[in-house]
Protein backbone atom coordinates (compact mmCIF):
# COMPACT_ATOMS: atom_id res chain seq x y z
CA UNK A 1 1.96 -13.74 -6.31
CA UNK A 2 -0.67 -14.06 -3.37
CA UNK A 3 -3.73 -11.77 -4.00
CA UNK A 4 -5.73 -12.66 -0.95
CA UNK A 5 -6.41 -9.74 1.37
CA UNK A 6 -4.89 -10.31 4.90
CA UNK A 7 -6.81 -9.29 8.01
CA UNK A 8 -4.43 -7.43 10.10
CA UNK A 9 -4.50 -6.17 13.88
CA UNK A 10 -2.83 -3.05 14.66
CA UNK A 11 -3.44 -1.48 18.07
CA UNK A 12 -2.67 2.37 19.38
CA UNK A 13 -2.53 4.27 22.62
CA UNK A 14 -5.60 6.11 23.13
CA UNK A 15 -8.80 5.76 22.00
CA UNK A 16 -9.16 7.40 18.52
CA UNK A 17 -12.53 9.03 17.68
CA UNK A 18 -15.01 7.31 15.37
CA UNK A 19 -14.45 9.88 12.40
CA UNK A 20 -10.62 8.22 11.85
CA UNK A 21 -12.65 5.25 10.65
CA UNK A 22 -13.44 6.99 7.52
CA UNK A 23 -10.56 8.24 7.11
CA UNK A 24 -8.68 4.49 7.47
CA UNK A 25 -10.51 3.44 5.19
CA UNK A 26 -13.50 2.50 7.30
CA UNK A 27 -11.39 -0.60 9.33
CA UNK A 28 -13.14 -2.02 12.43
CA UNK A 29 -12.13 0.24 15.76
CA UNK A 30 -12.50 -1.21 18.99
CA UNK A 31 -12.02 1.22 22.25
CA UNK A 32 -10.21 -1.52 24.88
CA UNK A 33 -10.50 -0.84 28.69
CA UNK A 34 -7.07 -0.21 29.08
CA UNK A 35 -6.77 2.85 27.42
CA UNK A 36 -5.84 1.76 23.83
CA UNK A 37 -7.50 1.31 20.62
CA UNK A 38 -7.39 -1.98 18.53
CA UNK A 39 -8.23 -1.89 15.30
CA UNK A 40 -9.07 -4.50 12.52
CA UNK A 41 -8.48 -3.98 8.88
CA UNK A 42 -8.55 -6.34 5.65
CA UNK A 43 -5.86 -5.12 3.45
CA UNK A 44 -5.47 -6.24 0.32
CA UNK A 45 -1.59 -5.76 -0.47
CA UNK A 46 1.29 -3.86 1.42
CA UNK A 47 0.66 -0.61 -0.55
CA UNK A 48 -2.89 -0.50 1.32
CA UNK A 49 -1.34 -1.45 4.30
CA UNK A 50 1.69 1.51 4.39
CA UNK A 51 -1.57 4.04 3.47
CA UNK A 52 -3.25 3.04 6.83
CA UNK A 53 0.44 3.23 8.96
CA UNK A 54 0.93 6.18 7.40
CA UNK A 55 -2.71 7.85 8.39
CA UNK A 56 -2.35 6.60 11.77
CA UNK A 57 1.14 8.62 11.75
CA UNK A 58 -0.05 11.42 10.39
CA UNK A 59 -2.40 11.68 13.03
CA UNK A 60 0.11 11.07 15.61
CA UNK A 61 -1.20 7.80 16.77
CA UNK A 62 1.78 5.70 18.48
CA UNK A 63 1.16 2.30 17.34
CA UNK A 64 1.74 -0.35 20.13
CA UNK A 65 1.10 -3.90 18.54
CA UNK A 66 0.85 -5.28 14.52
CA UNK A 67 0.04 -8.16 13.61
CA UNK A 68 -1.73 -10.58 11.37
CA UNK A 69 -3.55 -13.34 13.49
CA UNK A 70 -2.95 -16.44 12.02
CA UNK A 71 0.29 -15.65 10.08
CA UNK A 72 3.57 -17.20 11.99
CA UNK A 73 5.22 -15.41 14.47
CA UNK A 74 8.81 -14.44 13.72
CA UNK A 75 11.16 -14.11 17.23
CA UNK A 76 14.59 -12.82 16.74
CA UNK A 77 16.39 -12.81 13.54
């Protein structure tokens, strides 16, 4: 079983206010020029990881991009 914490990349249209930080569980939040919010979290397992999808769905964020930088990219099935 792998217990390193992945960084992971997730970014949302809009820019989401500074107070959904806390409430992500204090992830990095970058506001991007072209309208959308990246942010940057280290998750330690996939339970961690469905808590912060499911906050940014819960606040109605529409989620644009996910990824873990570094990890291989899967095209297709």
């Amino acid at each position: 079983m792998n217990t390193a914490s992945t960084t992971y990349v997730i970014r949302v249209d809009g820019h989401l206010d500074d107070h959904w930080s806390a409430w992500l569980g204090e992830p990095d939040m970058t506001r991007n020029h072209d309208g959308t919010t990246t942010i940057t979290a280290l998750i330690a397992d996939q339970a961690q990881l469905h808590r912060v999808l499911a906050g940014l769905r819960d606040i109605g964020a529409v989620i644009t991009e996910l990824h873990s930088p570094g990890a291989p990219q899967r095209h297709g099935r």
